[in-house]
Protein backbone atom coordinates (compact mmCIF):
# COMPACT_ATOMS: atom_id res chain seq x y z
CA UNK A 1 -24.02 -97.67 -48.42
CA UNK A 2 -25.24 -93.94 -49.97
CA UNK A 3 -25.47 -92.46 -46.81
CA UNK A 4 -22.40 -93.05 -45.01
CA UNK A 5 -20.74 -92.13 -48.21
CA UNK A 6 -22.09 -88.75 -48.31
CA UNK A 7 -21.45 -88.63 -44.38
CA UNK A 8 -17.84 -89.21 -45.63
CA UNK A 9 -17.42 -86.69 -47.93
CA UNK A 10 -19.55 -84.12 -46.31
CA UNK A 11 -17.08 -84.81 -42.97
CA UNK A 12 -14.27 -84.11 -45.36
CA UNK A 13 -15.71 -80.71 -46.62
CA UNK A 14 -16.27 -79.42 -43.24
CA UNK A 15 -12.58 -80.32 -42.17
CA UNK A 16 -11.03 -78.80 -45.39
CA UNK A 17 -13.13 -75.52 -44.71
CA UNK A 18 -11.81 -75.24 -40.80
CA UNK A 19 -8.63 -75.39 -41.46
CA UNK A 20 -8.04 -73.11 -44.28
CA UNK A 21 -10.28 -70.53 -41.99
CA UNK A 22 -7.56 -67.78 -40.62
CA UNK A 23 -7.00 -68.61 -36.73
CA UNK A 24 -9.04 -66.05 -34.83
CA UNK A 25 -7.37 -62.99 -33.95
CA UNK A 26 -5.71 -62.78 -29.58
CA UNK A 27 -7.70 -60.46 -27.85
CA UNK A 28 -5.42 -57.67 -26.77
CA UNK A 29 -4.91 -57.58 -23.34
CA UNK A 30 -1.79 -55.02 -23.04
CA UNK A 31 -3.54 -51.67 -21.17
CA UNK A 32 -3.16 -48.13 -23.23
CA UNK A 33 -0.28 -45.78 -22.52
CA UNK A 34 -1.01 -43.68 -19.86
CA UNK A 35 -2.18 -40.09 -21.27
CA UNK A 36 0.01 -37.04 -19.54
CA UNK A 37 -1.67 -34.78 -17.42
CA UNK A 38 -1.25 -30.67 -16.99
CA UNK A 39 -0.17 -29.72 -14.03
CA UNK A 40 -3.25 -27.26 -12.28
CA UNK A 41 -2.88 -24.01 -12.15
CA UNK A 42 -2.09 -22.75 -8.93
CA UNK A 43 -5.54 -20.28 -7.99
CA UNK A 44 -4.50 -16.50 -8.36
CA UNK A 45 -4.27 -14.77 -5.24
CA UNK A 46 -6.24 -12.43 -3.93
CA UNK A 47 -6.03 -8.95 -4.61
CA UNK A 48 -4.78 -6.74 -1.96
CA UNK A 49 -7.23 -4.33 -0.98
CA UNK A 50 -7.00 -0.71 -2.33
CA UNK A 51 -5.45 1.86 0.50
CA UNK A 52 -8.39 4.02 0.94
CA UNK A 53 -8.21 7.28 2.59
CA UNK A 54 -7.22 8.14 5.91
CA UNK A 55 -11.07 9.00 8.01
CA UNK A 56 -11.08 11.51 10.84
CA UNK A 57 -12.29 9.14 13.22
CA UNK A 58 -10.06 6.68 12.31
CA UNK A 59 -7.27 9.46 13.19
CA UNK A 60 -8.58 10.39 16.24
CA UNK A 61 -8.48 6.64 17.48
CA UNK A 62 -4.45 6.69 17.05
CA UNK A 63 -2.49 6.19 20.32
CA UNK A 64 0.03 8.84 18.97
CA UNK A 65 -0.67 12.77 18.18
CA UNK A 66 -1.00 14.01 14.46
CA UNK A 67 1.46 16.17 12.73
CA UNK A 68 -1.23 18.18 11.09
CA UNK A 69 1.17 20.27 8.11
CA UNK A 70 0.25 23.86 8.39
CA UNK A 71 -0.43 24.83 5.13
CA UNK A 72 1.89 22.01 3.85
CA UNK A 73 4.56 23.56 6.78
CA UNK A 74 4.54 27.08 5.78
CA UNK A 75 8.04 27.66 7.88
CA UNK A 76 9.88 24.80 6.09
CA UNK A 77 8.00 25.49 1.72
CA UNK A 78 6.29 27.90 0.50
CA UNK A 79 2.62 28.23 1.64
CA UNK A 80 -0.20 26.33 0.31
CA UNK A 81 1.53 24.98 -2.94
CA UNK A 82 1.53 21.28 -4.13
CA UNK A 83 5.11 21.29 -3.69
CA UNK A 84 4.74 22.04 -0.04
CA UNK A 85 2.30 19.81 0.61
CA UNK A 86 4.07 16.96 -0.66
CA UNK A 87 7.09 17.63 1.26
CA UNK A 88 4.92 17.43 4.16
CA UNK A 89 3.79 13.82 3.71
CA UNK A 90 7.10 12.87 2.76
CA UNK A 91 8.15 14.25 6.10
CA UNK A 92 5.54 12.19 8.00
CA UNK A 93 2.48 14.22 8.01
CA UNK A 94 -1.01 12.90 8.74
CA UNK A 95 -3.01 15.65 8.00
CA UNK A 96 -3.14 18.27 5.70
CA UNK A 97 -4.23 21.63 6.96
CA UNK A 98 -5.59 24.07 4.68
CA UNK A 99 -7.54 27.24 4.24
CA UNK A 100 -9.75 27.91 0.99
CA UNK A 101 -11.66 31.10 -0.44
CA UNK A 102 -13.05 31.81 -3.65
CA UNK A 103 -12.06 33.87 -6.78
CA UNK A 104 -13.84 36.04 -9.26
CA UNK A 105 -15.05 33.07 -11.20
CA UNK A 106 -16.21 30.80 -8.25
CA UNK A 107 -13.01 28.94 -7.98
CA UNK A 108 -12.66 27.16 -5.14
CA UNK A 109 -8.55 27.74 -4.09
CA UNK A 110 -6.26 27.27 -1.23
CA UNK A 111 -5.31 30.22 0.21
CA UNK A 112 -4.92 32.06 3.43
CA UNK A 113 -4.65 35.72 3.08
CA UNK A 114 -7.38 37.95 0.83
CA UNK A 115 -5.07 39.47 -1.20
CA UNK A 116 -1.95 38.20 -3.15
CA UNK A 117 0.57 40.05 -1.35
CA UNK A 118 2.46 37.85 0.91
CA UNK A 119 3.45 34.88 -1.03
CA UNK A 120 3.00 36.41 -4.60
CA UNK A 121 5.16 39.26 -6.95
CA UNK A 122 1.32 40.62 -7.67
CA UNK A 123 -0.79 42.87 -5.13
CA UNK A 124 -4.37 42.84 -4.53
CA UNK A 125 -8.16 40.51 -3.56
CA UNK A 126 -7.95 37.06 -4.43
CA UNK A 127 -11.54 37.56 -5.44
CA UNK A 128 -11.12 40.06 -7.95
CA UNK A 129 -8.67 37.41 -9.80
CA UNK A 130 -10.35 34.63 -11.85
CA UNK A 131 -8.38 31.32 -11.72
CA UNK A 132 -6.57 31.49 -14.36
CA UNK A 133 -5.00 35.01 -13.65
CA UNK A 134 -4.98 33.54 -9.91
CA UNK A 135 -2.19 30.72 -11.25
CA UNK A 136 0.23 32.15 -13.27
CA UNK A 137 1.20 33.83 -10.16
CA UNK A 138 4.47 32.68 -8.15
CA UNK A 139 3.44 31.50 -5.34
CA UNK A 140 6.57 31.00 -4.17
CA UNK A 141 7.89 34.51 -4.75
CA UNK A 142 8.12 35.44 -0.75
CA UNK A 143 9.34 32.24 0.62
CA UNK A 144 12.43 31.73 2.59
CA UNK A 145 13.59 29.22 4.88
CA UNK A 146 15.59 31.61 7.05
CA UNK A 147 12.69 34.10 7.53
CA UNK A 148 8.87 33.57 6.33
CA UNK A 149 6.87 36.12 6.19
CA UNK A 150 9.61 38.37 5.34
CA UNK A 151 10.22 40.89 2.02
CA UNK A 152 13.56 42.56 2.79
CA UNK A 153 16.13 39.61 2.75
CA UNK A 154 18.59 39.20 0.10
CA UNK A 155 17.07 37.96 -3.32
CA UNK A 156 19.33 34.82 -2.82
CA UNK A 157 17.39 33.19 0.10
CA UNK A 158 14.16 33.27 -1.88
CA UNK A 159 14.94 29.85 -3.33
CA UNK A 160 12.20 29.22 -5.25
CA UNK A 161 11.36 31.95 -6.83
CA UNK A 162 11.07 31.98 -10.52
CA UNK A 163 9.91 28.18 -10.80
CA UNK A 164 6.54 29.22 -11.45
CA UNK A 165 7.45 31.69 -13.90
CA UNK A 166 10.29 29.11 -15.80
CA UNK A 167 13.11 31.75 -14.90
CA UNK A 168 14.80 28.74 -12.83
CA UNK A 169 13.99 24.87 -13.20
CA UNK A 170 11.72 22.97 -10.80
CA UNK A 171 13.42 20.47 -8.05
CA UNK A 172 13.48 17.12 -9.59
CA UNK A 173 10.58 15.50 -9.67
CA UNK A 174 8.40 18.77 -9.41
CA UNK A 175 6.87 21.19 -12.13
CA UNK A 176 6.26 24.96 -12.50
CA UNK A 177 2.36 23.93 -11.35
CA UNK A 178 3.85 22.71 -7.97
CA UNK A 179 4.86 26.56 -7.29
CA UNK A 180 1.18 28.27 -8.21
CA UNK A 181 -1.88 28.84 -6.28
CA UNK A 182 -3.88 25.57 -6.44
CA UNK A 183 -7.74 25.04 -6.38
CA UNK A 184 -9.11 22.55 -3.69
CA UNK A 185 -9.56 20.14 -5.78
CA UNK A 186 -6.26 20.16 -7.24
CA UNK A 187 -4.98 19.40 -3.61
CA UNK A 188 -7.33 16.23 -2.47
CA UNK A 189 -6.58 14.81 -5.63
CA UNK A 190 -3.16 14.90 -5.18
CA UNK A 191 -3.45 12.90 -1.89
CA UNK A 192 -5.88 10.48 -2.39
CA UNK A 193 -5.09 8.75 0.81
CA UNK A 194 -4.93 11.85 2.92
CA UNK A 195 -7.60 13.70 5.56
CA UNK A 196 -7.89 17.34 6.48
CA UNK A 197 -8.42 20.17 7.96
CA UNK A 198 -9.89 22.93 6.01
CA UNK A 199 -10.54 26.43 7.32
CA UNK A 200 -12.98 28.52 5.66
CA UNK A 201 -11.90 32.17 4.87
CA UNK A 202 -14.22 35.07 5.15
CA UNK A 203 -16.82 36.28 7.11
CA UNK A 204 -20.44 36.86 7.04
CA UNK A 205 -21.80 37.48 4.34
CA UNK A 206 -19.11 36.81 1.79
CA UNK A 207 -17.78 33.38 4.05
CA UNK A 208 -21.41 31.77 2.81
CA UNK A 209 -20.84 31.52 -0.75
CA UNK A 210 -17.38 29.71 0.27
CA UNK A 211 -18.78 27.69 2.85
CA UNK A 212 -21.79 26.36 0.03
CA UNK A 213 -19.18 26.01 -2.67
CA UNK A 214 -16.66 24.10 0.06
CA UNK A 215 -19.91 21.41 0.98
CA UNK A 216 -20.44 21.02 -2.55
CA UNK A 217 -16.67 19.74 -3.48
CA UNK A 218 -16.81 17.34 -0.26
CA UNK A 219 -19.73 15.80 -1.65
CA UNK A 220 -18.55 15.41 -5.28
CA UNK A 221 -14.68 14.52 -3.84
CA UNK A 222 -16.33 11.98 -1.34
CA UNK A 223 -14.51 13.30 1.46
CA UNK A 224 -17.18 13.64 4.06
CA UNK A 225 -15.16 11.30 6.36
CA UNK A 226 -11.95 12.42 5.72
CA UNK A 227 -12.33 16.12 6.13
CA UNK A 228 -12.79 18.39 9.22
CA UNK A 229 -13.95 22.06 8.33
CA UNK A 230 -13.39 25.31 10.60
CA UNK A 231 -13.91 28.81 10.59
CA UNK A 232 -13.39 31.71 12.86
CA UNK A 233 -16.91 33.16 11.89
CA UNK A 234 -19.33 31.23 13.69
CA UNK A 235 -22.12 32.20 11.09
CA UNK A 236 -20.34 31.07 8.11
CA UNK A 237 -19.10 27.67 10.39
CA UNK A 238 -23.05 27.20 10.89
CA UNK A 239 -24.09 28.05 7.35
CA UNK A 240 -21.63 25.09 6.68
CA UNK A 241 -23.24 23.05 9.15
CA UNK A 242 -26.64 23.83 7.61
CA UNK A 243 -25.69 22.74 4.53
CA UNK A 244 -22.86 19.44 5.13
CA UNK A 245 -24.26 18.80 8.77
CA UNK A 246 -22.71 14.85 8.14
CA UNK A 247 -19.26 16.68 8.15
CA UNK A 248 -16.92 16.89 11.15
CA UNK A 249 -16.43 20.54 12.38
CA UNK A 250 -14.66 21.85 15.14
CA UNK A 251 -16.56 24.98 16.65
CA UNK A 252 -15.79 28.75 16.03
CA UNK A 253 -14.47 31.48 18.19
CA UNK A 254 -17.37 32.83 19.60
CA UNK A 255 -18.90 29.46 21.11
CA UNK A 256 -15.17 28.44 21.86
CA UNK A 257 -14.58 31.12 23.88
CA UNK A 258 -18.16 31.24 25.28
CA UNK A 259 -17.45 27.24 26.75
CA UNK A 260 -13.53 28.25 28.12
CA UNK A 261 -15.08 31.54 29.61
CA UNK A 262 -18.61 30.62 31.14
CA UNK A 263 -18.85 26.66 30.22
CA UNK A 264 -21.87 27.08 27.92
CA UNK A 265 -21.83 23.94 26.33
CA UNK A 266 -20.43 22.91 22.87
CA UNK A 267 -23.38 22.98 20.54
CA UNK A 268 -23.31 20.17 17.75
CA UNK A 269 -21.49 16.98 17.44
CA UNK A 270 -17.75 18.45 18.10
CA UNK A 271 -15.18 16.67 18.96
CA UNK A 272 -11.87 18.32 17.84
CA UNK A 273 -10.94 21.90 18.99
CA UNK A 274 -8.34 23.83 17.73
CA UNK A 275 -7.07 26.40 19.72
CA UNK A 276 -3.63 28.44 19.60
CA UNK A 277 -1.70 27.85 23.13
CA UNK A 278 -2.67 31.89 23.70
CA UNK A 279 -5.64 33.94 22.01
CA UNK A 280 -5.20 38.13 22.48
CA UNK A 281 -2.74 37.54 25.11
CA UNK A 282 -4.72 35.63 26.97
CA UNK A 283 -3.67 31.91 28.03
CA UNK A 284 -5.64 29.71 26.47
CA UNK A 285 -3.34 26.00 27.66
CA UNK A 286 -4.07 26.35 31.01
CA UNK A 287 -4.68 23.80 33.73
CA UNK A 288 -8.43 24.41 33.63
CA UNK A 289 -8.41 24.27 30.21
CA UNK A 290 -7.08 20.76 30.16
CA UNK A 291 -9.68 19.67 33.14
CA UNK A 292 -12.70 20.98 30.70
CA UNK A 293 -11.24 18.93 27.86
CA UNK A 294 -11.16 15.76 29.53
CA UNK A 295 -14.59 16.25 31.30
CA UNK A 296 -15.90 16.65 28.37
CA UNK A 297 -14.41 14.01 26.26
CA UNK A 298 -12.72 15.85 23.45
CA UNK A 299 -9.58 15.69 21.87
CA UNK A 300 -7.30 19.37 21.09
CA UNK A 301 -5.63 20.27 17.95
CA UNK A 302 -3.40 23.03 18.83
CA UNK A 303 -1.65 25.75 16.21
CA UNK A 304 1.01 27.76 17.81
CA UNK A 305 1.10 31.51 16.81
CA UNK A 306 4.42 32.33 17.57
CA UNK A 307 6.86 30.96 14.81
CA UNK A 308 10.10 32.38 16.68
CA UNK A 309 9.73 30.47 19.73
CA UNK A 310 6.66 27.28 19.23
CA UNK A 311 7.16 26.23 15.75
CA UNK A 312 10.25 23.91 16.50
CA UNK A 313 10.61 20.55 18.07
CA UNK A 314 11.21 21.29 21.81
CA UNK A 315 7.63 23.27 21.91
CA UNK A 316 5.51 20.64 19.88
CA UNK A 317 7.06 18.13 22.55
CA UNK A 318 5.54 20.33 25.62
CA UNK A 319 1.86 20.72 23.28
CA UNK A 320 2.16 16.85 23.46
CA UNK A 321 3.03 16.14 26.96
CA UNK A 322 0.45 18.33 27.88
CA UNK A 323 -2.32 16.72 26.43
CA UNK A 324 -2.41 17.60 22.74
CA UNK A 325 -3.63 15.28 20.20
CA UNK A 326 -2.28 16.85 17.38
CA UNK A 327 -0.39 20.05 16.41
CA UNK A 328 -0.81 22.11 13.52
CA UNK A 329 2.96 22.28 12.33
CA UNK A 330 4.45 25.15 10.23
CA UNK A 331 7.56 22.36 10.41
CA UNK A 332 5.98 19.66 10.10
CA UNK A 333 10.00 17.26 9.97
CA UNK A 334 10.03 18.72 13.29
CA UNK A 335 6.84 17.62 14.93
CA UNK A 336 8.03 14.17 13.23
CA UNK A 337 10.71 14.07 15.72
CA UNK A 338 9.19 15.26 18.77
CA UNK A 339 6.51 11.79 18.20
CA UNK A 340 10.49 10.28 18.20
């Protein structure tokens, strides 16, 4: 009877000892709370390309001519200033036109005539002035839109004169600086999206030192593509050629004349001439003219030389329906309306 006894009371243990155990725990079945999400961000666009400047070829693939500013349009602000120049783009240039030479120092600058006389209150050689006596100047001493180059009109139709100098205030959005002579550089920097076309003042010997110091700035400006360079001195044109010979040229009076008079042919890689509709009083826009261009594939730049009668709307509208692929403008608003 032992055994079942302790079967008994070890039964009894084991019972007691379940049920005072704590019921095991439910397993959780309930899922987490979702987490919120960010939203992703949307991928930046891409950056517009920056405009670069306008190439020469690239111009002379346009279906319409260029309104190449003559020295910014020399008729309509004073000559070869910043202030000119920028009217000129605002107007609807495509090409800046320009003529450079050097002073005392080595300064590259744009200007046309040797001396100072024309456009300044000073006399005398632009290369006997350094730079910095070159630009305290008044450039726009002469000007006048009723008469250019005149130096006998009433004091009152110079209209800019004294800005350099701080005797009158600048146009709004313009400084004295916009009135002086400025240096090449001073001018492509300005318009870093525009071409041109630079003539070279001087002639042999003096036109080589301009032409060196001319390839020079291209090169450090990186304006090979953008730039077409000129002179009437075929020496100095080829001394340039020498030295830049990657740089578009159009050819100088001597082998011009020798291909309109006896069709020797263009030497070099030209493609642009520029030519005045009438050299020494001899027509230079004539039928035969024309027929040479087109057998030879080129296109014509042309600069009239008569401000009283070409420089005006009507005439650039004849250059153009006669073939011309761009005309150098003294007013350059009106060559904008005769590609109206």
């Amino acid at each position: 009877m032992a055994r079942p006894l302790l079967a008994v009371l070890a039964l009894l243990a084991f019972t007691g000892c379940t049920q005072d155990a704590p019921e095991p725990r439910a397993v959780a079945t309930a899922t987490a709370a979702p987490q919120p999400t960010s939203t992703p961000e949307p991928p930046a666009p891409t950056p517009e390309p920056a405009p670069q400047r306008a190439t020469i070829s690239d111009l002379l693939e346009r279906p319409f001519p260029l309104n190449i500013a003559h020295a910014g349009g020399d008729l309509a602000a004073p000559h070869s200033t910043l202030y000119a120049y920028d009217q000129a783009v605002k107007e609807g240039a495509t090409v800046l036109e320009l003529d450079v030479q050097l002073t005392a120092d080595g300064a590259l600058v744009v200007q046309h005539d040797d001396t100072v006389d024309k456009t300044t209150e000073a006399t005398g050689p632009v290369d006997e002035l350094t730079l910095a006596e070159l630009q305290t100047l008044d450039n726009a001493y002469w000007f006048s839109p009723k008469c250019w180059p005149c130096q006998d009109r009433d004091p009152s139709e110079y209209i800019w004169r004294g800005v350099r100098t701080g005797d009158i205030p600048p146009p709004d959005g313009y400084t004295a600086d916009d009135f002086r002579v400025p240096t090449f550089r001073e001018v492509v920097e300005r318009f870093p999206l525009m071409a041109f076309d630079v003539e070279i003042k001087g002639s042999y010997p003096e036109g080589f030192a301009v032409a060196a110091v001319l390839a020079d700035e291209i090169e450090a400006l990186d304006l090979t593509d953008s730039v077409i360079v000129v002179s009437f001195d075929d020496a100095v044109l080829s001394a340039f050629e020498f030295i830049a010979p990657e740089v578009e040229t159009s050819p100088g009076t001597a082998e011009l004349t020798a291909w309109f008079l006896t069709d020797t042919p263009l030497e070099g890689d030209h493609r642009v001439l520029q030519v005045p509709p009438e050299f020494d009083g001899v027509p230079v826009l004539t039928p035969l003219f024309w027929e040479k261009v087109e057998r030879d594939g080129l296109f014509v730049w042309v600069w009239p030389n008569d401000a009283s009668t070409q420089e005006n709307t009507a005439f650039y509208q004849q250059l153009i329906a006669q073939g011309a692929q761009g005309v150098i403008a003294g007013r350059p608003n009106e060559m904008a309306a005769a590609l109206l």
